[in-house]
N, C-alpha and C. Protein backbone atom coordinates (compact mmCIF):
# COMPACT_ATOMS: atom_id res chain seq x y z
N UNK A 1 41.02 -37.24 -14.01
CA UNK A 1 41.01 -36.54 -15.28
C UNK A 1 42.45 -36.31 -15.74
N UNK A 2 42.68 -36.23 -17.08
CA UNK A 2 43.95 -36.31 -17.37
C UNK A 2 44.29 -35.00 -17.76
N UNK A 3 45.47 -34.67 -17.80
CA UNK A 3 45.52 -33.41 -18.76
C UNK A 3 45.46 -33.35 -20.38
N UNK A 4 45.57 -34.38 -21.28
CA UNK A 4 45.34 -34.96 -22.24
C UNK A 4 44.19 -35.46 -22.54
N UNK A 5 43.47 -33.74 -22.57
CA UNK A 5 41.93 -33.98 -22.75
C UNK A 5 41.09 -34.35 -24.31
N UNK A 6 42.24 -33.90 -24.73
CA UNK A 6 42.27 -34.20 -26.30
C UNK A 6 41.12 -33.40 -27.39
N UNK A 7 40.51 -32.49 -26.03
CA UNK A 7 39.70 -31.25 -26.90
C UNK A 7 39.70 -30.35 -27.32
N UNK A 8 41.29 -29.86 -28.05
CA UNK A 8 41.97 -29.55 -28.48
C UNK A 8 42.30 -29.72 -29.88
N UNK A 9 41.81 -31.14 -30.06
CA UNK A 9 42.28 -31.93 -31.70
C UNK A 9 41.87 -31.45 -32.64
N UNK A 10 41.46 -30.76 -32.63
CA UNK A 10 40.17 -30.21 -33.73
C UNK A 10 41.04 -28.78 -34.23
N UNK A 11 42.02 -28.31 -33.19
CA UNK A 11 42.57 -27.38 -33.50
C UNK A 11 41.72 -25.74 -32.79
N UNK A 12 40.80 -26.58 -31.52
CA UNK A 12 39.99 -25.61 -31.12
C UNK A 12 41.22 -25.48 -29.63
N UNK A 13 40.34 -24.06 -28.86
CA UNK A 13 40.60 -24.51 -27.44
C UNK A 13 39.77 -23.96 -26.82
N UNK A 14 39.46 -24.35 -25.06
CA UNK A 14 38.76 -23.34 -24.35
C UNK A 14 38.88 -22.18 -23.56
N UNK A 15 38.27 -21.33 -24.05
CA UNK A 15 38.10 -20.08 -23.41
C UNK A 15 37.10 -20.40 -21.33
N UNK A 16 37.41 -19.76 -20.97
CA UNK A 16 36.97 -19.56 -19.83
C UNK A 16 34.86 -19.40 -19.61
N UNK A 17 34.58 -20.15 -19.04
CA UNK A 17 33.30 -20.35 -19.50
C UNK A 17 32.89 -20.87 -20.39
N UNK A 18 33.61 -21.90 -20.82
CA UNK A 18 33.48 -22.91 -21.45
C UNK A 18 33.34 -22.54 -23.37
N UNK A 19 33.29 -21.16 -23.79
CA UNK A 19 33.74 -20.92 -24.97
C UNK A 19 34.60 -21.43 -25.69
N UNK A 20 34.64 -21.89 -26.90
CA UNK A 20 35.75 -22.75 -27.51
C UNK A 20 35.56 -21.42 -29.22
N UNK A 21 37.34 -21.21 -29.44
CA UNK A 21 38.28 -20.68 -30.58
C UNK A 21 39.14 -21.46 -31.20
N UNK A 22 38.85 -21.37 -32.46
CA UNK A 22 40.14 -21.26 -32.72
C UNK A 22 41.57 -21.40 -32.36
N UNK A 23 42.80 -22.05 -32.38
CA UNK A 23 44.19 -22.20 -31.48
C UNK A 23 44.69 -20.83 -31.63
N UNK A 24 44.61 -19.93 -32.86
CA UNK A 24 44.93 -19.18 -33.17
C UNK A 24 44.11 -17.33 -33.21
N UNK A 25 43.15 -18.00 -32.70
CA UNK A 25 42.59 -16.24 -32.32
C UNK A 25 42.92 -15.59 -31.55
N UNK A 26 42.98 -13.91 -31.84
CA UNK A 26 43.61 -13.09 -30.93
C UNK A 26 43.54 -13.04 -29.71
N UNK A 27 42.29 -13.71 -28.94
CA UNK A 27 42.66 -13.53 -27.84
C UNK A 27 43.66 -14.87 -27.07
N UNK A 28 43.33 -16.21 -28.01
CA UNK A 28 43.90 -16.85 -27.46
C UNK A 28 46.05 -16.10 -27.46
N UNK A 29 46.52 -15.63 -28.60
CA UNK A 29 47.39 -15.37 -28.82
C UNK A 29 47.95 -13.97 -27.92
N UNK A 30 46.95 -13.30 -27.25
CA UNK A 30 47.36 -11.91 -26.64
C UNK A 30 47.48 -12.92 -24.96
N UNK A 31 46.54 -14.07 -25.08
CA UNK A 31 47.24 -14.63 -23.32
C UNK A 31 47.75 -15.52 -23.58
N UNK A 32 48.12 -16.30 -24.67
CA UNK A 32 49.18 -17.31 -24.71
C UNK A 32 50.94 -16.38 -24.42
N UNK A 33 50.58 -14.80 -25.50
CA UNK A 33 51.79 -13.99 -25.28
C UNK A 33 52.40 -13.55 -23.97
N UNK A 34 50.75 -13.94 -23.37
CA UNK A 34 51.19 -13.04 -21.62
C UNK A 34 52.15 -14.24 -20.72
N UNK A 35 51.30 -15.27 -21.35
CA UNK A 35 51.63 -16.77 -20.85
C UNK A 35 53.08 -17.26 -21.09
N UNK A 36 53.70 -16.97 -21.98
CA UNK A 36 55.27 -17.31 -22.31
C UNK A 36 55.58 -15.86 -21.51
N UNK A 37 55.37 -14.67 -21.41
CA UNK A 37 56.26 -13.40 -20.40
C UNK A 37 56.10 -14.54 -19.07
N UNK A 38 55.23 -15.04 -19.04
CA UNK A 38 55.36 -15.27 -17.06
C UNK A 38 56.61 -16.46 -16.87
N UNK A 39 56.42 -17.23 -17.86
CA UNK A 39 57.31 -18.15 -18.35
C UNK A 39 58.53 -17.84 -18.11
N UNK A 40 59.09 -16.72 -19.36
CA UNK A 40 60.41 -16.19 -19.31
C UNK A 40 60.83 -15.45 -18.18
N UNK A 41 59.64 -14.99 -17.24
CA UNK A 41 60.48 -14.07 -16.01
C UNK A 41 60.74 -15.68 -15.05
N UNK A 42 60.15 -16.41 -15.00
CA UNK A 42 60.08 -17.52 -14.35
C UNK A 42 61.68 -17.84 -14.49
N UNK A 43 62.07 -17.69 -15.21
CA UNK A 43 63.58 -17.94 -15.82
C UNK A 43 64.56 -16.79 -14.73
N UNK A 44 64.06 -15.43 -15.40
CA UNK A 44 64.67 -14.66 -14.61
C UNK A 44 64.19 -14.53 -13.01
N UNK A 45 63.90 -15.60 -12.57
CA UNK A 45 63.23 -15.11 -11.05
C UNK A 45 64.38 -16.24 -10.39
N UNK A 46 64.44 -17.78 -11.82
CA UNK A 46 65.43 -18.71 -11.27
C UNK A 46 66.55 -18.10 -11.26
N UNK A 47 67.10 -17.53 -11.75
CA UNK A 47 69.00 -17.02 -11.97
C UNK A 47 69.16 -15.59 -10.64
N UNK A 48 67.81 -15.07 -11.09
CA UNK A 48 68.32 -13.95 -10.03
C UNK A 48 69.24 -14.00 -8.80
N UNK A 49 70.07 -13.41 -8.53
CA UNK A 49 70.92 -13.63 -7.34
C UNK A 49 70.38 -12.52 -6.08
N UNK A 50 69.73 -11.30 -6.78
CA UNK A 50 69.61 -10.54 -5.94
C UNK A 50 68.03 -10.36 -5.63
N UNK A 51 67.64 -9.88 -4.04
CA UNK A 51 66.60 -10.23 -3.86
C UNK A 51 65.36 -9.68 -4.23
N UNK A 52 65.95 -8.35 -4.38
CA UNK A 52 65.16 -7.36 -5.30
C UNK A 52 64.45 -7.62 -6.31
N UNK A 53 65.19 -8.28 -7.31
CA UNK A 53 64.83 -9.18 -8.31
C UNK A 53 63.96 -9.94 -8.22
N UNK A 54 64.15 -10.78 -7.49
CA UNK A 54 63.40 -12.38 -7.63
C UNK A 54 62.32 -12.01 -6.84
N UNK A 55 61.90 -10.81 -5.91
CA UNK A 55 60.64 -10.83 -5.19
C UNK A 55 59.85 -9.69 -6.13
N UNK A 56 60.46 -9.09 -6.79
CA UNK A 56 59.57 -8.23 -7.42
C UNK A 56 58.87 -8.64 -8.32
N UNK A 57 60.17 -9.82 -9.33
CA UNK A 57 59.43 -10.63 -10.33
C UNK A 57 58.59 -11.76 -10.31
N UNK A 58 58.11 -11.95 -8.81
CA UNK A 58 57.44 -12.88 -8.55
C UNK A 58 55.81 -11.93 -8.32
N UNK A 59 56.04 -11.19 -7.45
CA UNK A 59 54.94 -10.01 -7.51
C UNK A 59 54.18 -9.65 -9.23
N UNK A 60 55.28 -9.58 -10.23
CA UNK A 60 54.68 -9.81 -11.35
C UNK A 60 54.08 -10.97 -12.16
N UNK A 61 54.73 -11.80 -11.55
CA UNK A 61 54.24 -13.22 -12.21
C UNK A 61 52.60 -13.12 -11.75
N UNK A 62 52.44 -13.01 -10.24
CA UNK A 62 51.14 -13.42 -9.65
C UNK A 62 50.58 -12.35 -10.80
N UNK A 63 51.07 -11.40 -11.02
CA UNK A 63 49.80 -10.14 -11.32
C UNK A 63 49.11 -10.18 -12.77
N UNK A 64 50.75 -11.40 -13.65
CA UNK A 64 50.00 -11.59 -14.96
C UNK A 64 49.68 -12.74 -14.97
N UNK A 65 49.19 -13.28 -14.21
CA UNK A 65 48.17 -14.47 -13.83
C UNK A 65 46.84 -14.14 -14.05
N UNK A 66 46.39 -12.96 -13.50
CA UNK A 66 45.60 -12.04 -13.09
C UNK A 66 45.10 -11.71 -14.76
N UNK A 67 46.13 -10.51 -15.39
CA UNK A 67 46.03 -10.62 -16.49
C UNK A 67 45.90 -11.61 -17.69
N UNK A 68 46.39 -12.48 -17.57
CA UNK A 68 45.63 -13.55 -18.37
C UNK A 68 44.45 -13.56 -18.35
N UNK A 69 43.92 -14.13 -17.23
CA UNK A 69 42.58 -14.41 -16.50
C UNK A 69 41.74 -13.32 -17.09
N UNK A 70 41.98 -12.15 -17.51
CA UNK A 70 41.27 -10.71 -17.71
C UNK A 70 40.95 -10.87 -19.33
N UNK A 71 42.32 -11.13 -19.84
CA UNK A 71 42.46 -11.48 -21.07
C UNK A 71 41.63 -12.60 -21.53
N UNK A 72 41.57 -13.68 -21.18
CA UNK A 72 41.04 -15.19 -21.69
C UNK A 72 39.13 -14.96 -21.58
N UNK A 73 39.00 -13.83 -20.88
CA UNK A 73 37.08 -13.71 -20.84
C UNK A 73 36.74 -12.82 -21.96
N UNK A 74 35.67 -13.49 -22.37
CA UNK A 74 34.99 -12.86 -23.70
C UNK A 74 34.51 -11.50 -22.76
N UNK A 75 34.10 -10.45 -23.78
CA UNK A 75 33.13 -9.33 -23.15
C UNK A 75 32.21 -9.97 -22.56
N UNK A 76 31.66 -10.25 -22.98
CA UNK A 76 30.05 -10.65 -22.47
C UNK A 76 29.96 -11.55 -21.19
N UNK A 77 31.30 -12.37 -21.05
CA UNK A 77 31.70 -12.90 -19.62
C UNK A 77 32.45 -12.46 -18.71
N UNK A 78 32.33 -11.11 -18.69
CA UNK A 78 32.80 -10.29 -17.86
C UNK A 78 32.48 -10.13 -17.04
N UNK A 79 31.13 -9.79 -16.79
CA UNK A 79 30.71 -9.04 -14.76
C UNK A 79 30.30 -10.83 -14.23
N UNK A 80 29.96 -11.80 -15.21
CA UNK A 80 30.16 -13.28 -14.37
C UNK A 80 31.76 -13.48 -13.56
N UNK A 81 32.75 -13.20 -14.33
CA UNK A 81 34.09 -13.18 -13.96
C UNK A 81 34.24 -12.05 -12.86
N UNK A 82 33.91 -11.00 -12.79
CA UNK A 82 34.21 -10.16 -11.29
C UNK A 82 33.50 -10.18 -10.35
N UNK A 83 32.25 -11.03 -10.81
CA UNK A 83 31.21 -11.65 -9.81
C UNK A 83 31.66 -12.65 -8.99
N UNK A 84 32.75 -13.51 -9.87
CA UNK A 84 33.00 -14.61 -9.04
C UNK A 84 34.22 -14.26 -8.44
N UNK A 85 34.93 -12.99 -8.37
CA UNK A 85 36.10 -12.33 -7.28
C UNK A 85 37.17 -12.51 -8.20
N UNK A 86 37.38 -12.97 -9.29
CA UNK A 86 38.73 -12.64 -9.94
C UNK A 86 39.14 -10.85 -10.48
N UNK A 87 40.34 -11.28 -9.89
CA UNK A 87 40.98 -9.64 -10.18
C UNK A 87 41.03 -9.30 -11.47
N UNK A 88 40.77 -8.07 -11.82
CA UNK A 88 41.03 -6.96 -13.21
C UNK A 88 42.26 -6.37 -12.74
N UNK A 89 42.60 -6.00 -13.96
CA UNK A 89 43.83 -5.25 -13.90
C UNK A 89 43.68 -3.82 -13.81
N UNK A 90 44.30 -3.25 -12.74
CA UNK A 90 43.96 -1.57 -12.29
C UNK A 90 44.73 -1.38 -11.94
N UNK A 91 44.68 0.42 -12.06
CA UNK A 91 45.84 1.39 -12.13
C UNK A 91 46.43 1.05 -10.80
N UNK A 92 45.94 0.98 -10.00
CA UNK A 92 47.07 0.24 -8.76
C UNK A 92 48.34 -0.52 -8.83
N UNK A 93 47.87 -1.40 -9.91
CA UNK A 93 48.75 -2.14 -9.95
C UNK A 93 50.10 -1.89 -10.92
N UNK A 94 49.64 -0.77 -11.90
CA UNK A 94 50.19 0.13 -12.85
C UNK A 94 51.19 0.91 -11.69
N UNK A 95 50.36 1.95 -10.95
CA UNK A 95 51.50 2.44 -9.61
C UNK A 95 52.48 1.60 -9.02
N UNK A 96 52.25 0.84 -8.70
CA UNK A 96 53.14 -0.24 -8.40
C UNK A 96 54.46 -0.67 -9.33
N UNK A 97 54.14 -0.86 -10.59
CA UNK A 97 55.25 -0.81 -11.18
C UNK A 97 56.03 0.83 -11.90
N UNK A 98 54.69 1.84 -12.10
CA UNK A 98 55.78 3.02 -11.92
C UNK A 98 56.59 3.72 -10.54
N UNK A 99 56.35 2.83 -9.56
CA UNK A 99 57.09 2.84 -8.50
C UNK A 99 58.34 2.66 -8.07
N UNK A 100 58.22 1.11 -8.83
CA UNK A 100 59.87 0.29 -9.33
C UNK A 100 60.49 1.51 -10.13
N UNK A 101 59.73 1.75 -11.20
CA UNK A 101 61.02 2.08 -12.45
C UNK A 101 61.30 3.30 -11.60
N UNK A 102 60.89 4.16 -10.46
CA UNK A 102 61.20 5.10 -9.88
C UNK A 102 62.28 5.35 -8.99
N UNK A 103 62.37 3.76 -8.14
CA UNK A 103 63.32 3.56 -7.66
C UNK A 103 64.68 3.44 -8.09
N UNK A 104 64.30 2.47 -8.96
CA UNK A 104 66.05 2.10 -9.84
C UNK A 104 66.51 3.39 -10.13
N UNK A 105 65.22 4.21 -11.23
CA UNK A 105 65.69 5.55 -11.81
C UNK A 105 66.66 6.35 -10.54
N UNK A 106 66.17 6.01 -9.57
CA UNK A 106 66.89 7.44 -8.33
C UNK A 106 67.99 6.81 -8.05
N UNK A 107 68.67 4.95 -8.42
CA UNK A 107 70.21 4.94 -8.38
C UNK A 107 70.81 5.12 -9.24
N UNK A 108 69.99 6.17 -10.42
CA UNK A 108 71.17 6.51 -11.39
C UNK A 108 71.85 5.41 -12.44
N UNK A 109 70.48 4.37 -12.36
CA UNK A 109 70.90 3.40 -13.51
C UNK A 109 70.44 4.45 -15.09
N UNK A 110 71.18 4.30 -15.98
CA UNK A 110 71.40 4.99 -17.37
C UNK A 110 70.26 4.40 -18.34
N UNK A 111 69.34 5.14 -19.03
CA UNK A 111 68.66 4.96 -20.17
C UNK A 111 68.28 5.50 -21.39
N UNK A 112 69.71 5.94 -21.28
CA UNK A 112 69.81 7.30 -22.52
C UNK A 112 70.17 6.34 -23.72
N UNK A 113 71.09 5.15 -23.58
CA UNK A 113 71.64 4.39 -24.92
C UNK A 113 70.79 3.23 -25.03
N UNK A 114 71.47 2.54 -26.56
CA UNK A 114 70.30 1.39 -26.94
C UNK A 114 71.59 0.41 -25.72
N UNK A 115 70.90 -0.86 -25.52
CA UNK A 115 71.37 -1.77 -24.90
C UNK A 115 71.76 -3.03 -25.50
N UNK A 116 72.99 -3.60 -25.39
CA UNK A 116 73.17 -5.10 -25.73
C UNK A 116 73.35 -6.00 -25.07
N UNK A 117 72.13 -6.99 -25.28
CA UNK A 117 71.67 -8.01 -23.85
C UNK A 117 72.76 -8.90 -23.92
N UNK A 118 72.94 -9.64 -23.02
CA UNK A 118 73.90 -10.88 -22.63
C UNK A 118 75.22 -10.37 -21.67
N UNK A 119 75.12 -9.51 -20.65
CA UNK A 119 75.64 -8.86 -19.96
C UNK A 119 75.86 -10.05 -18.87
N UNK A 120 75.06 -10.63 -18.56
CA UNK A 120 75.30 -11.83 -17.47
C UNK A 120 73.59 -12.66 -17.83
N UNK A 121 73.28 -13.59 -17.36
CA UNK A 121 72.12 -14.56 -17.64
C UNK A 121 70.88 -13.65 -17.23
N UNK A 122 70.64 -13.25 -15.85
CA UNK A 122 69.79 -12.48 -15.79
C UNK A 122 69.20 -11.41 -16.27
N UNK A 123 69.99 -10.68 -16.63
CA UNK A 123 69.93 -9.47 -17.43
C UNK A 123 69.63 -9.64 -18.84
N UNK A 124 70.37 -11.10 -19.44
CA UNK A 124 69.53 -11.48 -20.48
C UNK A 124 68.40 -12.08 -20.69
N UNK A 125 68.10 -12.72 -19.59
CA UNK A 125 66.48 -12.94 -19.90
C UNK A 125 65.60 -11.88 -19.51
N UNK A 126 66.01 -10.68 -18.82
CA UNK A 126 65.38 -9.74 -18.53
C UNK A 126 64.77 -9.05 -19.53
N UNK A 127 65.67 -9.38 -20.96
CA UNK A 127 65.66 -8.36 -22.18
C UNK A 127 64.87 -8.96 -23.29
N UNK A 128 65.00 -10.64 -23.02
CA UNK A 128 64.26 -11.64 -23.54
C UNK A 128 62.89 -11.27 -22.67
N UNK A 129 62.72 -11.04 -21.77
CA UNK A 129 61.20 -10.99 -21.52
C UNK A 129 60.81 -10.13 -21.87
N UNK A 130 61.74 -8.43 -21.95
CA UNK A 130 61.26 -7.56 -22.46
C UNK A 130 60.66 -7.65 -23.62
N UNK A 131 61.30 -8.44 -24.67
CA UNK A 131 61.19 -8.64 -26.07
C UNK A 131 59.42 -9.37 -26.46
N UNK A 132 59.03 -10.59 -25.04
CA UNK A 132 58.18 -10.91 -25.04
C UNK A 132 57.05 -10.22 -24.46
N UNK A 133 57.13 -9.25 -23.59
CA UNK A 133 56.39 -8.12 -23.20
C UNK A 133 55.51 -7.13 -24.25
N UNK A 134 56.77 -7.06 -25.24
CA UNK A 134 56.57 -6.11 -26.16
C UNK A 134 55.47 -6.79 -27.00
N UNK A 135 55.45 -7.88 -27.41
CA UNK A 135 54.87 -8.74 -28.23
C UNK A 135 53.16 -9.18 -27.62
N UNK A 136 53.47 -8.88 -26.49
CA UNK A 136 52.17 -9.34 -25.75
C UNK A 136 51.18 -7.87 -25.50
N UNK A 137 52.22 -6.75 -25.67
CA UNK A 137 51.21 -5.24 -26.08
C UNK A 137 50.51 -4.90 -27.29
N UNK A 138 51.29 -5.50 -28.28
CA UNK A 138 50.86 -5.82 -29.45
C UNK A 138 49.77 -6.72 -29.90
N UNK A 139 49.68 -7.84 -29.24
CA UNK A 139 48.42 -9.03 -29.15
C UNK A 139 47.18 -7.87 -28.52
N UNK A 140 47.40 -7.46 -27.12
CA UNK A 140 46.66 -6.91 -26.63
C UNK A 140 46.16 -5.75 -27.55
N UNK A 141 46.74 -5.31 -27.88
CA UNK A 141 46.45 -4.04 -28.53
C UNK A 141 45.28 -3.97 -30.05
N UNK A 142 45.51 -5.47 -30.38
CA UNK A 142 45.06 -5.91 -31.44
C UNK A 142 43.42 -6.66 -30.97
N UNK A 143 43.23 -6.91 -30.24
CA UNK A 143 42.21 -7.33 -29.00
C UNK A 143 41.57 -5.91 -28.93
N UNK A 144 41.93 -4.86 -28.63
CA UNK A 144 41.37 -3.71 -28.32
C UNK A 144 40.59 -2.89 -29.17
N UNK A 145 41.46 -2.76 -30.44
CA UNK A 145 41.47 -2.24 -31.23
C UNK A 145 40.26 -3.41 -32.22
N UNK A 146 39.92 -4.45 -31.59
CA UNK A 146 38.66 -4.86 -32.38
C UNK A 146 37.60 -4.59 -31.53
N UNK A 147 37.89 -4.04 -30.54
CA UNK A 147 36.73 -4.51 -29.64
C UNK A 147 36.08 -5.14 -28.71
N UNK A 148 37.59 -6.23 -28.73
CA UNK A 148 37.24 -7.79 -27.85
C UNK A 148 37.61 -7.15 -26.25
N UNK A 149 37.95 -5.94 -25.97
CA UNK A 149 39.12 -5.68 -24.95
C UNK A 149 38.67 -4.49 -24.27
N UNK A 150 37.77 -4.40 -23.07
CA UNK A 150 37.40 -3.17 -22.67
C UNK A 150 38.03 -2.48 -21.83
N UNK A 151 39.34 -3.09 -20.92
CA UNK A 151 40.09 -2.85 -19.38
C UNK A 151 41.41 -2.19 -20.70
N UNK A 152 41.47 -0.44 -20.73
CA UNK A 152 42.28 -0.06 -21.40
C UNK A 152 43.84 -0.09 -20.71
N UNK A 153 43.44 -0.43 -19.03
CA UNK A 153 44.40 -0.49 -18.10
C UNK A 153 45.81 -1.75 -18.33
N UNK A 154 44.94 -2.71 -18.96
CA UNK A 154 45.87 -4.04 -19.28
C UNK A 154 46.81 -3.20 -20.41
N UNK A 155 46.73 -2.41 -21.49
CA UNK A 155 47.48 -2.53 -22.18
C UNK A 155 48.90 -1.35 -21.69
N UNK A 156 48.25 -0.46 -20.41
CA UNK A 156 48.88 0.40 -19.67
C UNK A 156 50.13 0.00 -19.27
N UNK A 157 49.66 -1.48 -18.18
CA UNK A 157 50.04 -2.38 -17.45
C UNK A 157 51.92 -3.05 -18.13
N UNK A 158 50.97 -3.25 -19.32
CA UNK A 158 51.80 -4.05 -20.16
C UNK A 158 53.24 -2.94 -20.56
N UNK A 159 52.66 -1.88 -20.87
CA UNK A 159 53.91 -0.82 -21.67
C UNK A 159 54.48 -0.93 -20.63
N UNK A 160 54.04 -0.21 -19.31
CA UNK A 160 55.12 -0.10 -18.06
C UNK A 160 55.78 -1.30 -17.78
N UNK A 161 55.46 -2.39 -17.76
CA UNK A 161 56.21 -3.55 -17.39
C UNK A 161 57.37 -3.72 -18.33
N UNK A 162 57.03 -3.30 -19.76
CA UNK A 162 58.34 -3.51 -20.49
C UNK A 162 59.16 -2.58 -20.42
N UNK A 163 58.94 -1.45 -19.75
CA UNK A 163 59.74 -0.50 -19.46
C UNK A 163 60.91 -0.44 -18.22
N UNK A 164 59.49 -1.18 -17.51
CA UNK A 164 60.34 -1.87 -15.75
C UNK A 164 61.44 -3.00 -16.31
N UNK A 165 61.06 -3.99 -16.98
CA UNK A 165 61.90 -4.94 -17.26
C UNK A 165 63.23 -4.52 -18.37
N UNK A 166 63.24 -3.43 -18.81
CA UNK A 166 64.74 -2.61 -19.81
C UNK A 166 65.27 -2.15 -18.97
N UNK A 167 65.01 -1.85 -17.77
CA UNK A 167 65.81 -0.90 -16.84
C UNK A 167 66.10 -1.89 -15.80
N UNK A 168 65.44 -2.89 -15.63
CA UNK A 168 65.78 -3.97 -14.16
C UNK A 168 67.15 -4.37 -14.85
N UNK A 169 66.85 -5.16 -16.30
CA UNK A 169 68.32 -5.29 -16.98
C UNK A 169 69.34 -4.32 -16.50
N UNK A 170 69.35 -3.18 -16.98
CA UNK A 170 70.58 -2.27 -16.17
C UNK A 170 70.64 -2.34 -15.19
N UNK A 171 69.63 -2.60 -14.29
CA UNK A 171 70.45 -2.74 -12.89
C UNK A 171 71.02 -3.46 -12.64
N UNK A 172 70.25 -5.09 -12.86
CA UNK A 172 71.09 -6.16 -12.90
C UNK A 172 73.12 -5.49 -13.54
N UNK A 173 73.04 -5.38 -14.99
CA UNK A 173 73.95 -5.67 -15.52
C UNK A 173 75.20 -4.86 -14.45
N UNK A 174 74.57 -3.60 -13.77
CA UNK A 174 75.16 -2.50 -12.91
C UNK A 174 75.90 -3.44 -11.58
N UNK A 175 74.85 -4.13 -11.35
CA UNK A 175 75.02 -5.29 -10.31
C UNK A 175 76.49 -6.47 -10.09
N UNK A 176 76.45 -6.46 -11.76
CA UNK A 176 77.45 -7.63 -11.70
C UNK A 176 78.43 -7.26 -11.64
């Protein structure tokens, strides 16, 4: 099978369970948004020098894998999807990242001022993902706010991560 399935042409795509949208409906656009964040940390996971970094942001990559996956199911294909063992997004995993921003916070990295990215590579894609983070709370949020979106935890998920990722920047930049 190729990847050039070409069922796509139409300007459709598939949803999970074989549902087909629109290229452009919200949900495709709230996990295509999640889909370029995993992307851009993918970036920052390559440059990272420090290890902190690159294992934490890999811990996130797996988790918005996860989130996609949460994202891309209609309501109604929902308890088929946790039937078949794929993860939802839960406050666990939310702890987990108010954990991080807890740590950095206790070395006294600064978040009182606005920030200007390009401090060193990492730190700028850190701010670039932030930017795409932000954008992907917004998709989500717009998902929710119709209805399509019952796990209020994903959009939890999402704020804290862009919060984790403004402050990893300072550390990084603290770093260099």
């Amino acid at each position: 099978m190729s990847i050039a399935t070409k069922t796509g042409d139409n300007g459709t795509t598939g949803l999970i369970y074989g549902h087909r949208v629109p290229k452009n409906h919200p949900r495709v656009e709230a996990y295509g948004t999640i889909d370029e964040l995993n992307a851009t940390l993918g970036l920052v996971r390559a440059t990272a020098t420090e290890k902190f970094v690159s294992e934490n942001i890999f811990w996130i990559q797996k988790s918005l894998v996860d989130v996609m996956g949460e994202v891309g199911v209609l309501p109604e294909d929902l308890p088929r999807y946790e039937k078949g063992g794929y993860m939802l997004v839960t406050p666990a995993m939310t702890a987990k990242l108010d954990a991080l921003v807890k740590e950095i916070e206790a070395q006294n990295v600064s978040f009182k001022h606005w920030a200007t990215p390009g401090e060193n590579q990492t730190s700028a894609s850190l701010d670039v993902a932030r930017t795409v983070c932000r954008r992907a709370e917004r998709r989500v949020y717009d998902l929710q706010a119709a209805g399509e979106l019952k796990n209020t935890e994903i959009l939890i998920f999402l704020n804290r991560l862009s919060d984790l990722l403004w402050l990893l920047a300072r550390w990084v930049e603290g770093r260099g």
